[in-house]
C-alpha atoms as a PDB file:
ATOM      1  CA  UNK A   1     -19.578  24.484 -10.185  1.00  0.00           C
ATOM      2  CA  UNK A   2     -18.643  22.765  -6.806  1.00  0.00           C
ATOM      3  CA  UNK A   3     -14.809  22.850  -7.652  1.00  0.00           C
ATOM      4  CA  UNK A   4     -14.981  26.569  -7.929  1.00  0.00           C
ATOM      5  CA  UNK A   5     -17.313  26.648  -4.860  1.00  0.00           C
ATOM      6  CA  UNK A   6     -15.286  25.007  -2.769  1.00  0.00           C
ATOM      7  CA  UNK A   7     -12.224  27.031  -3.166  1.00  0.00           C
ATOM      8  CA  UNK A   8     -14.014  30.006  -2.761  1.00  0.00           C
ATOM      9  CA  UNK A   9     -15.386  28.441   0.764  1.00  0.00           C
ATOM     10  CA  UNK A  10     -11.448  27.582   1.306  1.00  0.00           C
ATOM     11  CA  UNK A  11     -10.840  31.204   1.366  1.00  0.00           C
ATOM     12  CA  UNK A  12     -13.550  32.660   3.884  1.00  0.00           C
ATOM     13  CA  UNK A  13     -12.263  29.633   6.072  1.00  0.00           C
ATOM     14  CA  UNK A  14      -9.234  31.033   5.995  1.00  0.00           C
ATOM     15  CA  UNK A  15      -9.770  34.389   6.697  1.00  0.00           C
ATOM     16  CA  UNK A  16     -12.234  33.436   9.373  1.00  0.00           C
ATOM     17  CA  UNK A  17     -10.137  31.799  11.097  1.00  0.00           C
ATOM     18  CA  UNK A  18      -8.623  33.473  14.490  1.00  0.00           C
ATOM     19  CA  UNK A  19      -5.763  33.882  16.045  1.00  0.00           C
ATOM     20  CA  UNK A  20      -3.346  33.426  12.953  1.00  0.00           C
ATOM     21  CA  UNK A  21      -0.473  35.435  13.743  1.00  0.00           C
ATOM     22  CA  UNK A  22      -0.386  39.199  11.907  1.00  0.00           C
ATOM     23  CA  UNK A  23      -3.076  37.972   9.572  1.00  0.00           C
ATOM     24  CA  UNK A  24      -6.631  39.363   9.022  1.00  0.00           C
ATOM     25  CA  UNK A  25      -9.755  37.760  10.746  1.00  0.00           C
ATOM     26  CA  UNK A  26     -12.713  38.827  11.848  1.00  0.00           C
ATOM     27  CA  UNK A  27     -11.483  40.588  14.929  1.00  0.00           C
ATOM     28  CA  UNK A  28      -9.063  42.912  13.246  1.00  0.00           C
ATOM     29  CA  UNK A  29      -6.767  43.313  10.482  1.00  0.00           C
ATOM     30  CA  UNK A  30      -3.771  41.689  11.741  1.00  0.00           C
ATOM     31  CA  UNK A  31      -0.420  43.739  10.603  1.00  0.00           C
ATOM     32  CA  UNK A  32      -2.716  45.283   7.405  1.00  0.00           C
ATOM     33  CA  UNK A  33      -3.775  48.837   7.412  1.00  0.00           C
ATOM     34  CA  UNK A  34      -5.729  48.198   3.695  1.00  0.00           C
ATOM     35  CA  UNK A  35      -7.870  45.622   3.922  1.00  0.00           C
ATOM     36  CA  UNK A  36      -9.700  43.448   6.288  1.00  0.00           C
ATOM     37  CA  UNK A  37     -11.699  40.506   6.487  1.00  0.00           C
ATOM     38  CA  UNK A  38     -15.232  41.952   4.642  1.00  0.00           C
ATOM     39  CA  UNK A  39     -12.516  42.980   1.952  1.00  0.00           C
ATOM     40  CA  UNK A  40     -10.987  39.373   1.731  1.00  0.00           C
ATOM     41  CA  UNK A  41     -14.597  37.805   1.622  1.00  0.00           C
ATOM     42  CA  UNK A  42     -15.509  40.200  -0.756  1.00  0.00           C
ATOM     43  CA  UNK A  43     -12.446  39.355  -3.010  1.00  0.00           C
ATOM     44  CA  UNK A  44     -12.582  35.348  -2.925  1.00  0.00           C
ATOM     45  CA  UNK A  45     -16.382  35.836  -4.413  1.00  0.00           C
ATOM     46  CA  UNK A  46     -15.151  38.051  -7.295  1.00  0.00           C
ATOM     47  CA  UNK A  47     -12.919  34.839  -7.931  1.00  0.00           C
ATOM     48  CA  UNK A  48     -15.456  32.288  -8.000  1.00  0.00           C
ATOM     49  CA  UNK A  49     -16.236  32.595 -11.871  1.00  0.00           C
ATOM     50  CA  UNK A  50     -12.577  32.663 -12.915  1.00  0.00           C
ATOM     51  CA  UNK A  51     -12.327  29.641 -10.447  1.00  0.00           C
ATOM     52  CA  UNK A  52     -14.687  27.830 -12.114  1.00  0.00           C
ATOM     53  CA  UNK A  53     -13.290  28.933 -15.849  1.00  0.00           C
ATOM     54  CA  UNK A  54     -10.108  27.109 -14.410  1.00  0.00           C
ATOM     55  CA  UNK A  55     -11.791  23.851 -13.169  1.00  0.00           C
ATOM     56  CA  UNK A  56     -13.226  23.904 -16.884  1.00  0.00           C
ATOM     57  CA  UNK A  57      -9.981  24.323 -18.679  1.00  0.00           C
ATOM     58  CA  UNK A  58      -8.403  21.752 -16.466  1.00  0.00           C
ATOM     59  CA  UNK A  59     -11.638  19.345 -17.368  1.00  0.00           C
ATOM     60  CA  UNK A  60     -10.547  20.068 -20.949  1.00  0.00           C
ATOM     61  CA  UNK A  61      -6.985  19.099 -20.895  1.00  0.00           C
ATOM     62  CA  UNK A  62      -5.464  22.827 -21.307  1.00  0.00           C
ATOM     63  CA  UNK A  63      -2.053  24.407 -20.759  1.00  0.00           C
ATOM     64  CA  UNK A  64      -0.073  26.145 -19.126  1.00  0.00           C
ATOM     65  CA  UNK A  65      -0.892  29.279 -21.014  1.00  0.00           C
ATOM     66  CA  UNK A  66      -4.794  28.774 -21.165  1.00  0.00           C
ATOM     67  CA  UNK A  67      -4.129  28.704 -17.148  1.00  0.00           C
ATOM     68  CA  UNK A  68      -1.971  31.760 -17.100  1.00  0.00           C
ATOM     69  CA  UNK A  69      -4.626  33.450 -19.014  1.00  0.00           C
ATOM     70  CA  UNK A  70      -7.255  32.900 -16.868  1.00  0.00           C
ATOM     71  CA  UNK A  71      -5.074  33.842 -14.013  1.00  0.00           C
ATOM     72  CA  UNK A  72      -4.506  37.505 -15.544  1.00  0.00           C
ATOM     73  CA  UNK A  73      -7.844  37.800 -15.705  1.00  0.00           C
ATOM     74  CA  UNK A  74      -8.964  36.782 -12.019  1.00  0.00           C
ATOM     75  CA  UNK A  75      -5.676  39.232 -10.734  1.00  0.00           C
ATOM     76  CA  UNK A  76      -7.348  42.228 -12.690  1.00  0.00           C
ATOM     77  CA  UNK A  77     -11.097  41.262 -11.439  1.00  0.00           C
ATOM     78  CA  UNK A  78      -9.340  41.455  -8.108  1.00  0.00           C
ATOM     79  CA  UNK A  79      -7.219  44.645  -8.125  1.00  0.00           C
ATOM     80  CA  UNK A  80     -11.135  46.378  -9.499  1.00  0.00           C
ATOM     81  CA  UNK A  81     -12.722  44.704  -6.970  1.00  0.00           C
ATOM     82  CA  UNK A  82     -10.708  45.700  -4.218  1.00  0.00           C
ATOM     83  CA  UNK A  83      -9.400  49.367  -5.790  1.00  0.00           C
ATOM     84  CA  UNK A  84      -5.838  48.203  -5.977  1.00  0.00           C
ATOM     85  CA  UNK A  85      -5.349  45.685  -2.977  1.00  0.00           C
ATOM     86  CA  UNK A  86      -3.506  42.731  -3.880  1.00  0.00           C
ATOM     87  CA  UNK A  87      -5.766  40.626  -1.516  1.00  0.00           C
ATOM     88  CA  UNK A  88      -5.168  36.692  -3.456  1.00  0.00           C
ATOM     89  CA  UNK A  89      -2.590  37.235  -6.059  1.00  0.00           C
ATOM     90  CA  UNK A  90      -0.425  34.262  -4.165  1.00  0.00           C
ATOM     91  CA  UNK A  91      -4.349  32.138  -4.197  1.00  0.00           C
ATOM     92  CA  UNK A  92      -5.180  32.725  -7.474  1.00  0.00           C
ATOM     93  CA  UNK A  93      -1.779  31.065  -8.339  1.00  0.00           C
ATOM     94  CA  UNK A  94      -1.342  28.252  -5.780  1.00  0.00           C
ATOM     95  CA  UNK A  95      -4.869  27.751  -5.770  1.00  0.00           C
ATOM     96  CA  UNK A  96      -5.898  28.012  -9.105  1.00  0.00           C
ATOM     97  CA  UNK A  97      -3.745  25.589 -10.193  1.00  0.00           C
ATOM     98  CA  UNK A  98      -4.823  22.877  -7.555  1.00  0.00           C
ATOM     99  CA  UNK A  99      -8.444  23.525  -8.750  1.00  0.00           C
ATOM    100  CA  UNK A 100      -7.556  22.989 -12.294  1.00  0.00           C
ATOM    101  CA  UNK A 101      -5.911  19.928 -11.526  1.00  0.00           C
ATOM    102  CA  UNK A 102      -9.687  19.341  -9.711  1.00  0.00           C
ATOM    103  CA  UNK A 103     -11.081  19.550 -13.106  1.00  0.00           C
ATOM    104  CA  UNK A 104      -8.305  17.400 -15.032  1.00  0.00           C
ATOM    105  CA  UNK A 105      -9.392  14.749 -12.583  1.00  0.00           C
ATOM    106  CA  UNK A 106     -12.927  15.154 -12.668  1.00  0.00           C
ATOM    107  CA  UNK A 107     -12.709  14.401 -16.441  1.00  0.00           C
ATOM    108  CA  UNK A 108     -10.424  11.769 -16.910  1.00  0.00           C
ATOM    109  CA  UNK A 109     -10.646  10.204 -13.554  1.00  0.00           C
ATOM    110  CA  UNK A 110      -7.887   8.298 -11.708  1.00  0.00           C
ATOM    111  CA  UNK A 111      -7.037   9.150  -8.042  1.00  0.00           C
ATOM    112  CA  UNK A 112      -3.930  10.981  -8.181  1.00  0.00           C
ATOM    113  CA  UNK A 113      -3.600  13.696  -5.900  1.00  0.00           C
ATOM    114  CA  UNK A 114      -3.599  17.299  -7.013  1.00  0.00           C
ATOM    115  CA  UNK A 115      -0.521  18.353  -6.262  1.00  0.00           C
ATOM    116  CA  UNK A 116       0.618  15.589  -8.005  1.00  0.00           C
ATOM    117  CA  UNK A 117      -1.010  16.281 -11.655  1.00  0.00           C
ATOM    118  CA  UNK A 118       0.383  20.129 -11.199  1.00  0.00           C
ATOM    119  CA  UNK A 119       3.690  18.670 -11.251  1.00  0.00           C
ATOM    120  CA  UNK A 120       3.165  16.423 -13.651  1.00  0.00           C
ATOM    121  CA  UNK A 121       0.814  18.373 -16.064  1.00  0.00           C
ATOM    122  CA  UNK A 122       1.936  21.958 -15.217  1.00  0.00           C
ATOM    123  CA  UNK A 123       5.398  21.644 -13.264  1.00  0.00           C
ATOM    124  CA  UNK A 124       7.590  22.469 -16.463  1.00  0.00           C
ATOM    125  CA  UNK A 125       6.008  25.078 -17.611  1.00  0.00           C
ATOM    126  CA  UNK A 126       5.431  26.785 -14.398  1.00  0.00           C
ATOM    127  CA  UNK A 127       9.488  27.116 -13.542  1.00  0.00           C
ATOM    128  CA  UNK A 128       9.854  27.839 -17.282  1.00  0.00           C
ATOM    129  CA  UNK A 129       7.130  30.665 -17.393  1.00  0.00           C
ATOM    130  CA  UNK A 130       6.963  34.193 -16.781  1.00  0.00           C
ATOM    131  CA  UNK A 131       8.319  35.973 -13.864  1.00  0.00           C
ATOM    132  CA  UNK A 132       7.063  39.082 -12.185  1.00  0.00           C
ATOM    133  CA  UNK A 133       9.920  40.988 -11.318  1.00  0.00           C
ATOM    134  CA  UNK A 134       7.411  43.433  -8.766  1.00  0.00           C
ATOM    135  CA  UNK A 135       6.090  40.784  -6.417  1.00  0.00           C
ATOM    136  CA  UNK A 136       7.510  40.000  -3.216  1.00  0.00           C
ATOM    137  CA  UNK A 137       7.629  36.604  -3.996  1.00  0.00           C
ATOM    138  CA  UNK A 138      10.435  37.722  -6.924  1.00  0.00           C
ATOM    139  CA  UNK A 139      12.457  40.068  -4.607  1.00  0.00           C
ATOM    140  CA  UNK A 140      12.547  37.618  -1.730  1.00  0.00           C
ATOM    141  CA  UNK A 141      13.610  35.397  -4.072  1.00  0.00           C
ATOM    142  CA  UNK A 142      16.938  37.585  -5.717  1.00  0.00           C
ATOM    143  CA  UNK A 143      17.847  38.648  -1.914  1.00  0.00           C
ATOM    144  CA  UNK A 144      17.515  35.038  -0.018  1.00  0.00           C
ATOM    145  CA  UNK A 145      17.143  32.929  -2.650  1.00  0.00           C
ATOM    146  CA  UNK A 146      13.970  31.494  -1.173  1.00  0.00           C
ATOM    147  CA  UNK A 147      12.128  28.935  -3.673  1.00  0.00           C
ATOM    148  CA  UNK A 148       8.647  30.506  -3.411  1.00  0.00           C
ATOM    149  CA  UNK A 149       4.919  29.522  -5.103  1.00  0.00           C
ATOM    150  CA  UNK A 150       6.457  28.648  -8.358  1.00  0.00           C
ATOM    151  CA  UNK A 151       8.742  25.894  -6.508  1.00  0.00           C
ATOM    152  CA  UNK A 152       5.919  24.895  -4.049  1.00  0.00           C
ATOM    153  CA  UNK A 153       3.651  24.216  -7.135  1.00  0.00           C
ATOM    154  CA  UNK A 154       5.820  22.446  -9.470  1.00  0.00           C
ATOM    155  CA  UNK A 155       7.187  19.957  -6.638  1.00  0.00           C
ATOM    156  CA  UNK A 156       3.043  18.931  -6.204  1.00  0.00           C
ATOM    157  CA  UNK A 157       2.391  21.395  -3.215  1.00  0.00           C
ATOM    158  CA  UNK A 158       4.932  19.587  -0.354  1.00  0.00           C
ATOM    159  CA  UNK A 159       3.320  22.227   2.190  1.00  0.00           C
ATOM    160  CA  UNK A 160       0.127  21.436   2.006  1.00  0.00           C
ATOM    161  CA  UNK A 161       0.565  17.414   1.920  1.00  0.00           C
ATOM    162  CA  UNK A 162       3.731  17.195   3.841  1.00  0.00           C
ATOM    163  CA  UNK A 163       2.687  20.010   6.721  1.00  0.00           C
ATOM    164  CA  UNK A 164      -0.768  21.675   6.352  1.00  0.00           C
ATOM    165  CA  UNK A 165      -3.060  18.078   5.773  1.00  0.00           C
ATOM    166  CA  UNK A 166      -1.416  16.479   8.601  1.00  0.00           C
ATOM    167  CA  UNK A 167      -1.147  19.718  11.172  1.00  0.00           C
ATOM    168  CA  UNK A 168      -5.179  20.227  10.108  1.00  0.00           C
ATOM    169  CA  UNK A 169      -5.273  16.440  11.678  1.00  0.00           C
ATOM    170  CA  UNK A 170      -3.367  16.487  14.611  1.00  0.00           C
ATOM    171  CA  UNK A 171      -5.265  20.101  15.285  1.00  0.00           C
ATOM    172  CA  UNK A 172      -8.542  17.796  15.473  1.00  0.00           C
ATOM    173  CA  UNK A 173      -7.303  15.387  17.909  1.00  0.00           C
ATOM    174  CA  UNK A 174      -5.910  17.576  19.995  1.00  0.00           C
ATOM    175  CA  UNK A 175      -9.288  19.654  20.341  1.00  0.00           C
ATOM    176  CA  UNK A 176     -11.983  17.188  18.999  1.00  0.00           C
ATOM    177  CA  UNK A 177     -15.185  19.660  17.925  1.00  0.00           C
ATOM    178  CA  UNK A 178     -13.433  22.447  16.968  1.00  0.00           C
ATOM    179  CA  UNK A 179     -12.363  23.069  13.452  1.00  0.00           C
ATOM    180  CA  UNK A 180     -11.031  26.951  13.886  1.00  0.00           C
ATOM    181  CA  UNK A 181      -8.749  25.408  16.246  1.00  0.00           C
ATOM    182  CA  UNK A 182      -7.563  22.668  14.215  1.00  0.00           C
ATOM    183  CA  UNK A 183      -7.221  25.756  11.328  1.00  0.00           C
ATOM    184  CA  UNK A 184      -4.773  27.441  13.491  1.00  0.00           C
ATOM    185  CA  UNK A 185      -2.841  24.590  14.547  1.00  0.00           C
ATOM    186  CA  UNK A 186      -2.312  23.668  10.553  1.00  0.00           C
ATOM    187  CA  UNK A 187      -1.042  27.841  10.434  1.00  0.00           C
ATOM    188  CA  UNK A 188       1.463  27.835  13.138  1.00  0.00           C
ATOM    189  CA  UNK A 189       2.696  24.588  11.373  1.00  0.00           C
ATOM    190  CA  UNK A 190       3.081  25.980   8.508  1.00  0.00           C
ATOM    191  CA  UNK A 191       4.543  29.776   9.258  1.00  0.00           C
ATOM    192  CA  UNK A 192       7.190  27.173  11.769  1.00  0.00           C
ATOM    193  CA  UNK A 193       8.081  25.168   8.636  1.00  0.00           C
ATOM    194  CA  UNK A 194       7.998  26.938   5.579  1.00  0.00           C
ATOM    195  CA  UNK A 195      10.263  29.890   3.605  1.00  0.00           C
ATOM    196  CA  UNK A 196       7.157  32.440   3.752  1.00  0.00           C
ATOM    197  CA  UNK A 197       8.467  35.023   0.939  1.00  0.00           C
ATOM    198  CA  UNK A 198       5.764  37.391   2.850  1.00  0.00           C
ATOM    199  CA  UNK A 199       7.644  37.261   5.977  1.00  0.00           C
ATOM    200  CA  UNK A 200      10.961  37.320   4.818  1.00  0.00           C
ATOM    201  CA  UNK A 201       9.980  40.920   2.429  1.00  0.00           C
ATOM    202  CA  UNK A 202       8.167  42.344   5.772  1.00  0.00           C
ATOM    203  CA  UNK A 203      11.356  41.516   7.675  1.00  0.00           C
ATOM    204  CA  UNK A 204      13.926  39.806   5.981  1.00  0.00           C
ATOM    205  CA  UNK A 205      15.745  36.737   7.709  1.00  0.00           C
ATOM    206  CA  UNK A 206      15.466  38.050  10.760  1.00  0.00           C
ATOM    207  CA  UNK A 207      11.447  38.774  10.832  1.00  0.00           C
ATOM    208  CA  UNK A 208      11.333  35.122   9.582  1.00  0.00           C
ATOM    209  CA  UNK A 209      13.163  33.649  12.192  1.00  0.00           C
ATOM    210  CA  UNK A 210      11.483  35.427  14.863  1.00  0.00           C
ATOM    211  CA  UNK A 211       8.406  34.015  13.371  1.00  0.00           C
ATOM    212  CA  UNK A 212       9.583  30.926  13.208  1.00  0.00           C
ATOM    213  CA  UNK A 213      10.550  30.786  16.744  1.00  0.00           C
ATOM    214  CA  UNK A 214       7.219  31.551  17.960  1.00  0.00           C
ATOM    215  CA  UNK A 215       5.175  29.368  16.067  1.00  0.00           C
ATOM    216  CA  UNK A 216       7.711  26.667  17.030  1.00  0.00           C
ATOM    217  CA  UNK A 217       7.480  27.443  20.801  1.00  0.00           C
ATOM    218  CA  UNK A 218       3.298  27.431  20.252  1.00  0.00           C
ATOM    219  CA  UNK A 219       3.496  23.897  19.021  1.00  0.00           C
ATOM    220  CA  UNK A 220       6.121  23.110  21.976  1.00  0.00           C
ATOM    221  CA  UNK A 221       4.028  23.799  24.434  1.00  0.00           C
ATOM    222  CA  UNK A 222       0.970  21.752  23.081  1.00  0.00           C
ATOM    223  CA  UNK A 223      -0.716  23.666  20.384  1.00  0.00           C
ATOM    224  CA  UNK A 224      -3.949  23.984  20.552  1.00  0.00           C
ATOM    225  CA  UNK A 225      -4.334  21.128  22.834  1.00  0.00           C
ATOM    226  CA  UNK A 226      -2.726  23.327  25.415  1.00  0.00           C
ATOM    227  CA  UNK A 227      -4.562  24.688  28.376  1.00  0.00           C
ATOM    228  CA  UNK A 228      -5.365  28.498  27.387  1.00  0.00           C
ATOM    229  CA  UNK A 229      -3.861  27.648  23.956  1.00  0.00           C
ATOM    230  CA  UNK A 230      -6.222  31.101  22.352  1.00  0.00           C
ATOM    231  CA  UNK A 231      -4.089  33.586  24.808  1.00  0.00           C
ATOM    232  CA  UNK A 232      -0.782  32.126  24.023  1.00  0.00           C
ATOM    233  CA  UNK A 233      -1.989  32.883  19.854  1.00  0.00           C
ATOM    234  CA  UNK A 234      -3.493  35.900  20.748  1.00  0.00           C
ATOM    235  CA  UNK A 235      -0.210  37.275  22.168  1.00  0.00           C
ATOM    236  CA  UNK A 236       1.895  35.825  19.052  1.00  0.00           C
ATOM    237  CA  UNK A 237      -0.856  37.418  17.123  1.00  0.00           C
ATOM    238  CA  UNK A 238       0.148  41.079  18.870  1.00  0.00           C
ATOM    239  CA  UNK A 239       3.852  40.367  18.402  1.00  0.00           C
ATOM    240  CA  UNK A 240       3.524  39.816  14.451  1.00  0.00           C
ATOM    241  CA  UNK A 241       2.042  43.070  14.776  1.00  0.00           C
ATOM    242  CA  UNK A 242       4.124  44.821  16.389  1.00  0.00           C
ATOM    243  CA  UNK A 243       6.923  44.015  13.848  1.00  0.00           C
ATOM    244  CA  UNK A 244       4.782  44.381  10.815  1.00  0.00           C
ATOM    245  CA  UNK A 245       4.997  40.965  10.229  1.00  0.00           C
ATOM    246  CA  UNK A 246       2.383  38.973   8.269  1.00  0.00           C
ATOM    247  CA  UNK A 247       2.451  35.523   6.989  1.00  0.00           C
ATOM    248  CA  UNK A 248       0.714  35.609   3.924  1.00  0.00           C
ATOM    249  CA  UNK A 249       2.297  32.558   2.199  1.00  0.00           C
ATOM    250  CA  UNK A 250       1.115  30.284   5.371  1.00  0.00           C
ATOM    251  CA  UNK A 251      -2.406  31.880   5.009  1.00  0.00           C
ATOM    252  CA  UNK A 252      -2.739  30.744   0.827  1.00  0.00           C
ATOM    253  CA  UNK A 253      -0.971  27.483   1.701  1.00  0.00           C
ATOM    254  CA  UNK A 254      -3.557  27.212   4.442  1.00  0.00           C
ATOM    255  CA  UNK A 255      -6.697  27.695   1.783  1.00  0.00           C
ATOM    256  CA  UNK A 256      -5.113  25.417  -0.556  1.00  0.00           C
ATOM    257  CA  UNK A 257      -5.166  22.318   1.989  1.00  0.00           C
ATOM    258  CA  UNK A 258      -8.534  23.471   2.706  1.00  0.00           C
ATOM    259  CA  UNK A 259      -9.655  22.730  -0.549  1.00  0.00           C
ATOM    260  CA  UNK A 260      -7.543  19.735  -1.111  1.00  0.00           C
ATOM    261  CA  UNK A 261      -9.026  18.483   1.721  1.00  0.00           C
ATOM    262  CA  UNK A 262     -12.691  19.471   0.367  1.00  0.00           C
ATOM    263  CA  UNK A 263     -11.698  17.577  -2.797  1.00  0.00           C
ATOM    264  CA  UNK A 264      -9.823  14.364  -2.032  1.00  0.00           C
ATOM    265  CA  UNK A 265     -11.472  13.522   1.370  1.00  0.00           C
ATOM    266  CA  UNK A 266     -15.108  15.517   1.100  1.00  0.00           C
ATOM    267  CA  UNK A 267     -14.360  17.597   3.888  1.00  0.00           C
END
């Protein structure tokens, strides 16, 4: 199904893209000793069927709980798959809902945006739901009372329309050609804008704000449009590092414009 193929594609873009600060790319494994990027790959094409079982339950007008279901299922394909590494839990979430909301729209039409018929379809039932009390997500929450993925998706995704979309544009004007660049413009954006639950479990407010800072001072001084912008997100790269410090909510958010982008612009 091209809904499901396309978020699967929105995930190796992702985690091909390089320099994103502490993550995994192709050139090493960012602040993660347990997986790297043949892992990631490896684990966004074990998702592809339960992708597409979404996209089809969407198309059929399910629930909340039909999702959820389908969810379980893609987090245990994953945790086989990758012998216990939670590579996409936050993906399957974020982005499993947009690509439902792909297949709501693909069979009863309209032109609302994604993000939009999560909240509207989805967005009660997703605060009301289920929480896992073990994910960082959950502790982040009870210690800084940080919204997290549930809030993100049942406000429509404000990340990816409000920061990612428009960084992923302004990352293509400033250097016309090259779509890895305009990839890690959209993550600095994002990891200098939003209340990454990753970051703030890795190093609490402190690890945040430092990351903050330096993704703020990248876009200062011109982003990507910035002579010798790859050293200045190479050496942010080394300093996530060498705190430990990886912003895995910026990645998903990241692969979920990616897709919304795929889907409600066909590119």
């Amino acid at each position: 199904m091209e809904i499901a193929a396309c978020a699967v594609r929105a995930l190796h873009l992702e985690v091909d893209t390089y320099p994103k600060p502490g993550l995994v790319s192709p050139v090493d494994a960012g602040a993660h000793a347990d997986m790297d990027a043949a892992l990631l790959r490896h684990s966004a094409n074990v998702l592809g069927p339960y992708f597409a079982d979404l996209a089809a339950a969407g198309a059929a007008g399910a629930k909340m709980n039909r999702l959820r279901i389908i969810g379980i299922e893609a987090e245990r394909a994953m945790l086989h798959a990758t012998g216990g590494v939670n590579t996409h839990r936050g993906a399957i979430f974020g982005l499993g809902l947009l690509v439902a909301a792909a297949g709501f729209r693909s069979s009863y039409g309209g032109t609302a945006e994604l993000g939009r018929i999560v909240a509207d379809r989805w967005g009660d039932a997703i605060l009301s739901g289920p929480v896992s009390l073990r994910s960082h997500g959950a502790e982040a929450r009870r210690r800084y009372g940080a919204g997290g993925a549930r809030m993100e998706a049942a406000s429509g995704f404000p990340s990816v329309y409000d920061v990612a979309l428009p960084a992923l544009a302004e990352g293509e004007l400033l250097a016309p050609g090259e779509p890895e660049a305009a990839r890690v413009h959209a993550c600095f954006a994002l990891i200098a804008t939003i209340m990454d639950t990753n970051l703030l479990h890795r190093g609490g407010s402190a690890g945040l704000a430092f990351a903050r800072g330096e993704a703020e001072t990248f876009l200062a001084g011109g982003g990507v449009g910035a002579p010798q912008w790859q050293q200045k997100a190479v050496a942010a790269h080394v300093a996530f590092i060498a705190r430990n410090l990886s912003p895995g909510g910026a990645a998903d958010i990241l692969a979920m414009a990616l897709f919304v982008r795929a889907i409600e612009y066909r590119r």
